[in-house]
C-alpha atoms as a PDB file:
ATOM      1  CA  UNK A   1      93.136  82.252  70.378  1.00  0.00           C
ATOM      2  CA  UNK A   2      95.886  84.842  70.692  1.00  0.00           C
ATOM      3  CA  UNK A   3      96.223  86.619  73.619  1.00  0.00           C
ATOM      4  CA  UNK A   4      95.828  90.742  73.048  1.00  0.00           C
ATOM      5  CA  UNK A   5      94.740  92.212  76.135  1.00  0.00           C
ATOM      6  CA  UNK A   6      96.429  92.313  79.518  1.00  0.00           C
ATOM      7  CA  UNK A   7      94.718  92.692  83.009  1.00  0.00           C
ATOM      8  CA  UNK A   8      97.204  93.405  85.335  1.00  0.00           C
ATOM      9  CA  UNK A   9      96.974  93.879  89.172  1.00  0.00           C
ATOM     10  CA  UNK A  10      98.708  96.501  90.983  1.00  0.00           C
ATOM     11  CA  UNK A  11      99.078  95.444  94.630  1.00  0.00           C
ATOM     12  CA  UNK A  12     101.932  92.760  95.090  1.00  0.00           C
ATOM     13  CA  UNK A  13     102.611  92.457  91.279  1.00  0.00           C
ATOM     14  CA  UNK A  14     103.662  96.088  89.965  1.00  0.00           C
ATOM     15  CA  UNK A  15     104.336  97.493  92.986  1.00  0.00           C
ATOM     16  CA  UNK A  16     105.162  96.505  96.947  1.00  0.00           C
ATOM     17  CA  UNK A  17     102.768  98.339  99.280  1.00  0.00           C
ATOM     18  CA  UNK A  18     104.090  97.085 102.130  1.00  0.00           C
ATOM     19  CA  UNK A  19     105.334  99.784 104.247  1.00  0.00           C
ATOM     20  CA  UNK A  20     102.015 102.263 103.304  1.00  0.00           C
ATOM     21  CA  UNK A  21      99.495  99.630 103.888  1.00  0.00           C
ATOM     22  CA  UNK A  22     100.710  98.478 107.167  1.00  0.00           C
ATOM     23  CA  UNK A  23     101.847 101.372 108.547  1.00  0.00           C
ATOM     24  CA  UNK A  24      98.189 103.116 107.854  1.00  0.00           C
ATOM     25  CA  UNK A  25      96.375  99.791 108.949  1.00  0.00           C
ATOM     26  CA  UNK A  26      98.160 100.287 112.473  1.00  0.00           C
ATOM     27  CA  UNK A  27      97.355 103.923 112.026  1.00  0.00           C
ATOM     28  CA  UNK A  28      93.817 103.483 111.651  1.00  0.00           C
ATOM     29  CA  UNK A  29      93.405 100.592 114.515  1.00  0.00           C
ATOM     30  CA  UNK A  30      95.430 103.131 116.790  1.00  0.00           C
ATOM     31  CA  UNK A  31      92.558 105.893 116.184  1.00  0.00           C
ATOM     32  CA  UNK A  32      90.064 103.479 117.020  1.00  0.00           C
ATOM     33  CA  UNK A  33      91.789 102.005 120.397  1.00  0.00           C
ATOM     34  CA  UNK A  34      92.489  98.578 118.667  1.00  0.00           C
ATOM     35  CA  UNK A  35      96.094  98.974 118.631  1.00  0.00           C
ATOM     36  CA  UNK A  36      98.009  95.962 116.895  1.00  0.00           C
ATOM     37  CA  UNK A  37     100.956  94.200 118.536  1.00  0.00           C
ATOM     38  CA  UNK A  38     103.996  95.397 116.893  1.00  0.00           C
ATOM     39  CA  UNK A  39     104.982  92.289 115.800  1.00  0.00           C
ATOM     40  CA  UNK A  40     101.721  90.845 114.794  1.00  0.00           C
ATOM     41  CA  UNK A  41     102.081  89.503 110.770  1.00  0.00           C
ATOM     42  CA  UNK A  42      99.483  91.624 108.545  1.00  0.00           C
ATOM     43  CA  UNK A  43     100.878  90.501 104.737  1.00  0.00           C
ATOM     44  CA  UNK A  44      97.771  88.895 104.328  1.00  0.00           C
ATOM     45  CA  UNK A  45      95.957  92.354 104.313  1.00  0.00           C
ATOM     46  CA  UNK A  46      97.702  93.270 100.967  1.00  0.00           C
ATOM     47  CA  UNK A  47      94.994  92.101  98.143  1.00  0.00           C
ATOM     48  CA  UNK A  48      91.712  91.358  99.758  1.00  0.00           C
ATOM     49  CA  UNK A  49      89.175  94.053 100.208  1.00  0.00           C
ATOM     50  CA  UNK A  50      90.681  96.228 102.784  1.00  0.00           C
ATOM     51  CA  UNK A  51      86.828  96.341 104.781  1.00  0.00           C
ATOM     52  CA  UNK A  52      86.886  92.862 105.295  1.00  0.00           C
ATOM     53  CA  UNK A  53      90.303  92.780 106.936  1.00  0.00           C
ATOM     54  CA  UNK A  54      89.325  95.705 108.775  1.00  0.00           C
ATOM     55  CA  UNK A  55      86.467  93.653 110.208  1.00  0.00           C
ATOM     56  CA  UNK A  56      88.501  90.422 110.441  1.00  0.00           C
ATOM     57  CA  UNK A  57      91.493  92.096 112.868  1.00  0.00           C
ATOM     58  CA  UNK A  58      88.720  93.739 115.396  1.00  0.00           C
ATOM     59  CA  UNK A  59      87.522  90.530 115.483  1.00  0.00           C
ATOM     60  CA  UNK A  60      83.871  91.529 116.867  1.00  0.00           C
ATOM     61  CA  UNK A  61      81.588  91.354 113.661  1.00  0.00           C
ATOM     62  CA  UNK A  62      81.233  95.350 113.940  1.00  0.00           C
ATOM     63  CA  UNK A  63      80.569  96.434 109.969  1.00  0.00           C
ATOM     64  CA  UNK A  64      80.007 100.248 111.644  1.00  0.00           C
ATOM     65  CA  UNK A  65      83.371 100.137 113.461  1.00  0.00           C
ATOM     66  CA  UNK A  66      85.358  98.477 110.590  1.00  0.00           C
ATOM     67  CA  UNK A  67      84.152 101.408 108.037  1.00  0.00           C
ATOM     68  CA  UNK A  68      85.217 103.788 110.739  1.00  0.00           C
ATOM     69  CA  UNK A  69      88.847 102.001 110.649  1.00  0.00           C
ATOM     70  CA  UNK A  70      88.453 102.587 106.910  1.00  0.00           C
ATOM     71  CA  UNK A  71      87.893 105.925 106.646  1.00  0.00           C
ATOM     72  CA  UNK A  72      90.561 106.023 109.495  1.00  0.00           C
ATOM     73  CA  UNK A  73      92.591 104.556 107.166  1.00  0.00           C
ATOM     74  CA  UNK A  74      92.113 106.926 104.294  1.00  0.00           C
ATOM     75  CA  UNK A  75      93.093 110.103 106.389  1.00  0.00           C
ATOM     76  CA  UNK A  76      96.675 108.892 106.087  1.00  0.00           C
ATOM     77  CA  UNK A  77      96.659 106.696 103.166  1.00  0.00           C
ATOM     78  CA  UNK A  78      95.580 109.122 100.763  1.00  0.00           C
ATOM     79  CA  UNK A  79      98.245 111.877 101.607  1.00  0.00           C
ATOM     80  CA  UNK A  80     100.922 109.818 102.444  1.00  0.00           C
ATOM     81  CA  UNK A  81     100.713 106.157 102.528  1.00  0.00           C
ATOM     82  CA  UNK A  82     100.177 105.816  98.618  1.00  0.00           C
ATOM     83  CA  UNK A  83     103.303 106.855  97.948  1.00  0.00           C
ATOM     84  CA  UNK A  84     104.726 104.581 100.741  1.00  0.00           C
ATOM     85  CA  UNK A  85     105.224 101.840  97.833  1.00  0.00           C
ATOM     86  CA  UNK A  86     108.367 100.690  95.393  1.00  0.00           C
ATOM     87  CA  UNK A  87     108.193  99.364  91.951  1.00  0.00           C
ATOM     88  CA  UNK A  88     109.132  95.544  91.693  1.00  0.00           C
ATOM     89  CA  UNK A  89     112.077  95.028  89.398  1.00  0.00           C
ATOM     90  CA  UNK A  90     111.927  95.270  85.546  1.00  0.00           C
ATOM     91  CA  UNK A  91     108.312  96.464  85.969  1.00  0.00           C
ATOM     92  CA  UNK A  92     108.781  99.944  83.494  1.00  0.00           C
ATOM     93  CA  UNK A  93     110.779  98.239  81.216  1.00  0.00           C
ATOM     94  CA  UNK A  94     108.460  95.285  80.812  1.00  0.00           C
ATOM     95  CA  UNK A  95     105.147  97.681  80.840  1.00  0.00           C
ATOM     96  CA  UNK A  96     106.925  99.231  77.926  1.00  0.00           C
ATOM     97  CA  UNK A  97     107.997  96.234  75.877  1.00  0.00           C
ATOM     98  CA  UNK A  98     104.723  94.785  75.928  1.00  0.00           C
ATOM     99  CA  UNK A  99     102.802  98.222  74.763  1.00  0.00           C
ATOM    100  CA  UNK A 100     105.224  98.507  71.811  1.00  0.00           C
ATOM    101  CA  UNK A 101     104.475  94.757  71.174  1.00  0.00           C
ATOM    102  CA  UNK A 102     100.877  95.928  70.355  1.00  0.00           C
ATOM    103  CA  UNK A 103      99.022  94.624  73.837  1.00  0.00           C
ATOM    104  CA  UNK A 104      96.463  96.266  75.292  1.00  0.00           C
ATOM    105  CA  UNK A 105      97.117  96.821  79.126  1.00  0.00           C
ATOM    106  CA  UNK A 106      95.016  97.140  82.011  1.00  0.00           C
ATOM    107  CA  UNK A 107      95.268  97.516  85.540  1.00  0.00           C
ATOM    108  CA  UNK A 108      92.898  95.505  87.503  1.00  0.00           C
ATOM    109  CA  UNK A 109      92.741  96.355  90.807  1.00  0.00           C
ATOM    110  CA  UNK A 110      90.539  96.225  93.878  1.00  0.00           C
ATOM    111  CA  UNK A 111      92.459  99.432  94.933  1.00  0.00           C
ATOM    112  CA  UNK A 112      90.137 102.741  94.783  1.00  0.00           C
ATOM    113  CA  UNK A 113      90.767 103.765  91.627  1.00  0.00           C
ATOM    114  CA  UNK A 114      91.770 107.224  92.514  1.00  0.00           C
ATOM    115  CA  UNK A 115      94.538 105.877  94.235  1.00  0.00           C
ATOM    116  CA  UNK A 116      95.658 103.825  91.790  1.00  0.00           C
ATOM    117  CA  UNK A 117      95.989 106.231  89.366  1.00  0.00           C
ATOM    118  CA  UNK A 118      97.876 108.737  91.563  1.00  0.00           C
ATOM    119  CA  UNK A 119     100.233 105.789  92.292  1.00  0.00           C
ATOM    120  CA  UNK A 120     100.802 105.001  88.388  1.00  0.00           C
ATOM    121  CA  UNK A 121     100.871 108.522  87.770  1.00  0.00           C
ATOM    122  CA  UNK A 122     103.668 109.170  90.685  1.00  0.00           C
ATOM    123  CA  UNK A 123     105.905 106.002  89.758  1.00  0.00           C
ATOM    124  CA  UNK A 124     105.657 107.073  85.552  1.00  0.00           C
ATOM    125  CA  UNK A 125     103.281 104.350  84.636  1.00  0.00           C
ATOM    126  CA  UNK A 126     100.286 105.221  83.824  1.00  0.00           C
ATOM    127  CA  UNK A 127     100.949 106.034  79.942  1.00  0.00           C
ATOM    128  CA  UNK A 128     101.501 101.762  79.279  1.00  0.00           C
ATOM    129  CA  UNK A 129      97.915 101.623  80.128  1.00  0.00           C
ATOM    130  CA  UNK A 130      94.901 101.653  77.428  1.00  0.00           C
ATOM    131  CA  UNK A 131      92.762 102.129  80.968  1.00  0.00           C
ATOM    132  CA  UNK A 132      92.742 102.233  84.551  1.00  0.00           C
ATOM    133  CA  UNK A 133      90.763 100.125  86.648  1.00  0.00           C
ATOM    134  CA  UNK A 134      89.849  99.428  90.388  1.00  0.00           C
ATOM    135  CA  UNK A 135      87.196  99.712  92.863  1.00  0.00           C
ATOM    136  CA  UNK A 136      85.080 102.775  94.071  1.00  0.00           C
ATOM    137  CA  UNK A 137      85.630 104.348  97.602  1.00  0.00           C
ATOM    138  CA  UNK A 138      81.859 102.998  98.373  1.00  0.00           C
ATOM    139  CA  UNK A 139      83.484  99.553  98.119  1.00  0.00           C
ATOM    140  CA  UNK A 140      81.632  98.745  94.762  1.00  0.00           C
ATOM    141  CA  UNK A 141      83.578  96.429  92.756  1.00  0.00           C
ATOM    142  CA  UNK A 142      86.045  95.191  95.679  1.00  0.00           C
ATOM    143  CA  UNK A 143      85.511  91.573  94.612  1.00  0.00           C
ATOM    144  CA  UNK A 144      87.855  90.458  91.847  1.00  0.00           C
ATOM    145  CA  UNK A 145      85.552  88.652  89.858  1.00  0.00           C
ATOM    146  CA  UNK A 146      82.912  91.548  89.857  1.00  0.00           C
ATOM    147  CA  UNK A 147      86.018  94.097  88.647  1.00  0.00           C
ATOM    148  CA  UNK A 148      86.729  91.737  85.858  1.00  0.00           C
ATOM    149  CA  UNK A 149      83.687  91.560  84.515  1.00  0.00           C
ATOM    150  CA  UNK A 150      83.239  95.184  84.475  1.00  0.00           C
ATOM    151  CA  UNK A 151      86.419  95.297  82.571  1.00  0.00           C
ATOM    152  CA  UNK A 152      85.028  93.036  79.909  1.00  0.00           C
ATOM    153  CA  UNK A 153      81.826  95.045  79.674  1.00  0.00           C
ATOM    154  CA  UNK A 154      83.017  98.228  79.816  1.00  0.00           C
ATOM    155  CA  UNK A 155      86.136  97.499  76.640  1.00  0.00           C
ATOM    156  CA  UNK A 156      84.129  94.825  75.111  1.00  0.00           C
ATOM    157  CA  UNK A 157      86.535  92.335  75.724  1.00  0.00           C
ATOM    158  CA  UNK A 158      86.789  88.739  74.434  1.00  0.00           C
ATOM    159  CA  UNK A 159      87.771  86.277  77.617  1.00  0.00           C
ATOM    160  CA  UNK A 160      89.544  84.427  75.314  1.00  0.00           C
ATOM    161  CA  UNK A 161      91.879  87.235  74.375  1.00  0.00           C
ATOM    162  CA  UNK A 162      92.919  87.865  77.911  1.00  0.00           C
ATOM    163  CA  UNK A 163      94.997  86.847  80.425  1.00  0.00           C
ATOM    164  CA  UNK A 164      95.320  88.262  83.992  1.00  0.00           C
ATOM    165  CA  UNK A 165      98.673  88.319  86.081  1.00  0.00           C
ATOM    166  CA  UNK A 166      98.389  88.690  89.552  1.00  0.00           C
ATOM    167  CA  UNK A 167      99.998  87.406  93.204  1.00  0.00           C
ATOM    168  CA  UNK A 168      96.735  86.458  94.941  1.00  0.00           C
ATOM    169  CA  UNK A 169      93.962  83.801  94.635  1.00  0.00           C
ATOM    170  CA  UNK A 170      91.559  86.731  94.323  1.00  0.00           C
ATOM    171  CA  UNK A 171      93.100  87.674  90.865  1.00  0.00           C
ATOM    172  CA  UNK A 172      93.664  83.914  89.717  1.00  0.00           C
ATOM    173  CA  UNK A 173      89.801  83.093  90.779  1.00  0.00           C
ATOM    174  CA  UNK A 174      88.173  86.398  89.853  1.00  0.00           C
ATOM    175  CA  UNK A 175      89.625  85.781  86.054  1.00  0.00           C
ATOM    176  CA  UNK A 176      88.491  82.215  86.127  1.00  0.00           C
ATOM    177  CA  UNK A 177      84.876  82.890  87.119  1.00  0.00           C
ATOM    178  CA  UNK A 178      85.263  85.378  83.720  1.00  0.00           C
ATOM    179  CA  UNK A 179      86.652  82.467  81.600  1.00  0.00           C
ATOM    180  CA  UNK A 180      89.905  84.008  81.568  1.00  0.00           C
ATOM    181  CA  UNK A 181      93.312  82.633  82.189  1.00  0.00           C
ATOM    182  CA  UNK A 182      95.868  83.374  84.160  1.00  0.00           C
ATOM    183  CA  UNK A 183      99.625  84.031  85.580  1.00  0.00           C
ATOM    184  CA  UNK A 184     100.944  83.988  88.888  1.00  0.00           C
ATOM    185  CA  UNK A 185     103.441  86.096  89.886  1.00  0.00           C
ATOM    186  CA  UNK A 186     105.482  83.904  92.740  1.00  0.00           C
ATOM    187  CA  UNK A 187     107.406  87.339  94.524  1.00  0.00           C
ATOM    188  CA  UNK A 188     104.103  88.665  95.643  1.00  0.00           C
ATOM    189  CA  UNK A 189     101.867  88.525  98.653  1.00  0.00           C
ATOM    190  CA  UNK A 190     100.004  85.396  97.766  1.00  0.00           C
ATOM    191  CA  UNK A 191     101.563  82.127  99.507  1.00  0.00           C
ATOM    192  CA  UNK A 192     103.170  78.869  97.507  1.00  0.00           C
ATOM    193  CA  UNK A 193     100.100  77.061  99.277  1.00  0.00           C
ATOM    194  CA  UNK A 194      97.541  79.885  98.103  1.00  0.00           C
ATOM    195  CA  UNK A 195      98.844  80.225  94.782  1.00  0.00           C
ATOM    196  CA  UNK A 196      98.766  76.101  94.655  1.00  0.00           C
ATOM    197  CA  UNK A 197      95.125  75.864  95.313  1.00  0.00           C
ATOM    198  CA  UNK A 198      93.825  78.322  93.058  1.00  0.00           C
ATOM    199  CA  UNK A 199      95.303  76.507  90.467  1.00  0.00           C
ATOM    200  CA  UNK A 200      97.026  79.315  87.637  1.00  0.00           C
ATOM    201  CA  UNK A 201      97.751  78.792  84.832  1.00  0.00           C
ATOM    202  CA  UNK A 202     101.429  80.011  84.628  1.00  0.00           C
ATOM    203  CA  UNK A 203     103.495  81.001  87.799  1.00  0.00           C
ATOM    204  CA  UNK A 204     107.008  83.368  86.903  1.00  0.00           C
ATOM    205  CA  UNK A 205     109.676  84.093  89.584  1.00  0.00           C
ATOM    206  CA  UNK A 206     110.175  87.738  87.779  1.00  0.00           C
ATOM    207  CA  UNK A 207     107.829  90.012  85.728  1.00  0.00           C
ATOM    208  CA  UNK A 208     110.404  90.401  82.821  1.00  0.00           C
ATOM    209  CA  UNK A 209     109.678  86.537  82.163  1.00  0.00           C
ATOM    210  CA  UNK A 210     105.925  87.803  81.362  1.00  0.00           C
ATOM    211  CA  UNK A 211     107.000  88.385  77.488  1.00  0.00           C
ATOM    212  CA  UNK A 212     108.640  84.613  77.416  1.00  0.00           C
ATOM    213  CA  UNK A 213     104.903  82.917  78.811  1.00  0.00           C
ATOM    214  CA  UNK A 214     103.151  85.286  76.291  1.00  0.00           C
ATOM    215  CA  UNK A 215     105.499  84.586  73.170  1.00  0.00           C
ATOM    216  CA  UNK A 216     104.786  80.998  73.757  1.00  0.00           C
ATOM    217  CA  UNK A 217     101.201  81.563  74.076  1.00  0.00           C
ATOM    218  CA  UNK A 218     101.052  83.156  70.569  1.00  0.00           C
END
């Protein structure tokens, strides 16, 4: 069945959030009196629900102290550390191919939506998308799968008509558990052993090779 619509995550596959996520993680840890080692790896914070990482670097079970570290987080992300981000290579220019090729695009994120928008908005991106998807600041619709299937619902989407393209096992396995399948993008946060296990579909080195898989597709 051809392929029309196009989830897309935002994290690791549009755009590197590297320096804004980290640097607001340490912020937030810092408030609480958790500081983190300076040289202590934290990639792997980049795509899962930021709670959960929250509650897996205090490492004491605390749900009440890991939503404080959240909201800790927030103070600094949401003025600043959003915009703490770059655009991966060929992104626009791909984004705007695939629009004029008739797609429908959607960003799939587990991102707060408000900040994903701002984000779009700020790096001139918003206007490929038919709609704008990610989680809500109560943490509803964090997990992948869940997102996905609101997507679905919400546009009335056929699975069969969609494909997802993301750099974690979160966006490869939250498509799959929709019946949707899916594209790995290999420059992202999501390891060569991650990405091996969950199994895409399609893995590209670049995003501009998205039109090549898709033209093949149809």
């Amino acid at each position: 069945m051809t392929i029309k619509n196009l989830l897309i995550d935002l994290d690791g596959t549009l755009t590197d959030p590297k320096v804004g996520i980290h640097t607001c993680i340490r912020y937030a840890m810092e408030k609480l009196g958790y500081p983190l080692k300076p040289d202590l790896d934290i990639d792997w914070t980049i795509g899962p629900p930021l709670k959960a990482s929250f509650v897996k670097l205090l490492d004491n079970g605390d749900e009440q102290l890991a939503e404080q570290a959240l909201l800790g987080y927030r103070e600094r992300f949401s003025v600043v550390g959003l915009f703490e981000n770059k655009v991966y290579p060929a992104v626009p220019e791909t984004l705007r191919y695939l629009q004029e090729q008739g797609y429908q695009l959607f960003l799939a994120t587990a991102k707060p939506a408000i900040y994903a928008r701002q984000i779009l908005e700020h790096f001139q991106l918003a206007d490929y998308f038919t709609q704008i998807y990610g989680s809500e600041l109560s943490g509803e619709r964090t997990n992948k799968a869940e997102l996905i299937a609101f997507i679905l619902q919400q546009e009335q989407l056929r699975p069969q008509e969609c494909l997802m393209i993301g750099d974690r096992e979160y966006d490869i396995l939250g498509a799959r558990h929709n019946g949707i399948n899916t594209i790995a993008v290999e420059y992202g946060y999501g390891s060569a052993e991650e990405l091996m296990q969950a199994q895409p579909q399609y893995m590209i080195k670049s995003f501009d090779t998205l039109p090549a898989i898709l033209s093949r597709l149809s």
